[in-house]
Protein backbone atom coordinates (compact mmCIF):
# COMPACT_ATOMS: atom_id res chain seq x y z
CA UNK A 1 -16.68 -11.86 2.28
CA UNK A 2 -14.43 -10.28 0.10
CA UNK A 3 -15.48 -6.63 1.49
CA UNK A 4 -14.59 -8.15 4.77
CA UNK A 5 -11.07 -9.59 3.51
CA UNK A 6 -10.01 -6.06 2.60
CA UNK A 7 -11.19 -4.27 5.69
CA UNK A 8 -9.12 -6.98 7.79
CA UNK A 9 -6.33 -6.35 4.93
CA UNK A 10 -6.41 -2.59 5.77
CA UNK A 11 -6.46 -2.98 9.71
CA UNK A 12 -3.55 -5.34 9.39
CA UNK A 13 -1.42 -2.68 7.06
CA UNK A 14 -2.40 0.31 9.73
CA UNK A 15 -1.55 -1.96 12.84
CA UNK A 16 1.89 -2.62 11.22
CA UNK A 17 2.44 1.19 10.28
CA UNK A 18 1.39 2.05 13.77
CA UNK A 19 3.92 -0.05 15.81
CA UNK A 20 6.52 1.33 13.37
CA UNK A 21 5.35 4.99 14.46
CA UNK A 22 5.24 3.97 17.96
CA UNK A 23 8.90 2.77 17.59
CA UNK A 24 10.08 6.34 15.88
CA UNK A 25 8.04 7.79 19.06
CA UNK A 26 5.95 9.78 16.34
CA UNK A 27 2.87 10.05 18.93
CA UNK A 28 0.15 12.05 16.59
CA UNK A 29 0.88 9.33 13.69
CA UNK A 30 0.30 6.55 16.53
CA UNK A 31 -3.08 8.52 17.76
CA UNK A 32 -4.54 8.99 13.79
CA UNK A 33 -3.58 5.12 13.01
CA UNK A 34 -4.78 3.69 16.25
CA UNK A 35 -8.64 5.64 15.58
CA UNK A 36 -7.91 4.03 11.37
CA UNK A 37 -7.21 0.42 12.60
CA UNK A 38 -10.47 0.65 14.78
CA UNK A 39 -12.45 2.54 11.91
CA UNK A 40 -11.26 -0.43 9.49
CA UNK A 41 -11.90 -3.65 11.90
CA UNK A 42 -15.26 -2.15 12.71
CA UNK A 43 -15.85 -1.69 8.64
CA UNK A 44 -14.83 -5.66 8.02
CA UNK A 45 -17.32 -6.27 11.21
CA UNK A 46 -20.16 -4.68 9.06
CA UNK A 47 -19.48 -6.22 6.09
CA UNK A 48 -19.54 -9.24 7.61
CA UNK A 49 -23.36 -8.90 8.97
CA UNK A 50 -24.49 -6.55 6.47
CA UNK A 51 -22.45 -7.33 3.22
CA UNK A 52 -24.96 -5.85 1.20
CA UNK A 53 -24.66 -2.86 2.78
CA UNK A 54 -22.70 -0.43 0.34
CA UNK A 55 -22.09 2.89 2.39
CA UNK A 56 -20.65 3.20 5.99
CA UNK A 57 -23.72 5.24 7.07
CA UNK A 58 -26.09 2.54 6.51
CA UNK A 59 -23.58 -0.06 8.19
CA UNK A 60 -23.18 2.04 10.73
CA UNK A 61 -26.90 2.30 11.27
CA UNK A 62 -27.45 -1.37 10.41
CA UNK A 63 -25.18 -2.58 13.51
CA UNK A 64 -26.43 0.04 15.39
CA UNK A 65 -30.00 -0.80 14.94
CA UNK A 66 -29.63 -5.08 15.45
CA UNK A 67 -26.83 -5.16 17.47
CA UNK A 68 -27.78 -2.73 20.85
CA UNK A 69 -30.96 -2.08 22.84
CA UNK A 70 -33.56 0.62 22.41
CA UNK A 71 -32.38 1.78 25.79
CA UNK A 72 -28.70 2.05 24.72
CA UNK A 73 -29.46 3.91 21.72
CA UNK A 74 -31.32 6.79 23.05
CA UNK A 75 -29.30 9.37 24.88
């Protein structure tokens, strides 16, 4: 859980520098942090079901694979 701890640490520290680029109107900063916090709650989501997992490929593929459908998968 400790993977997960930092993720959620991360998120938390990119939320916070967000809303302070959101107050200085700085709009690209808000876009880039507002993909990071989602990139970093989805990484402490991973770890959580797959904390063995030690790349973000194979987490990535890992949630992919248990958590949605054959039909949802194919495109």
């Amino acid at each position: 859980m400790v993977v997960e701890e930092i993720h959620l640490k991360n998120a938390r520290e990119k939320a916070e520098t967000l809303y302070e680029a959101l107050q200085k109107d700085r709009l690209s900063v808000v876009g880039d942090m507002a993909f990071k916090v989602a990139e970093e709650a989805i990484l402490a989501f991973g770890s959580r079901e797959d904390p063995y997992a030690t790349h973000r490929r194979s987490r990535t593929f890992y949630l992919i694979k248990t958590h949605f459908s054959e039909e949802h998968r194919s495109v």
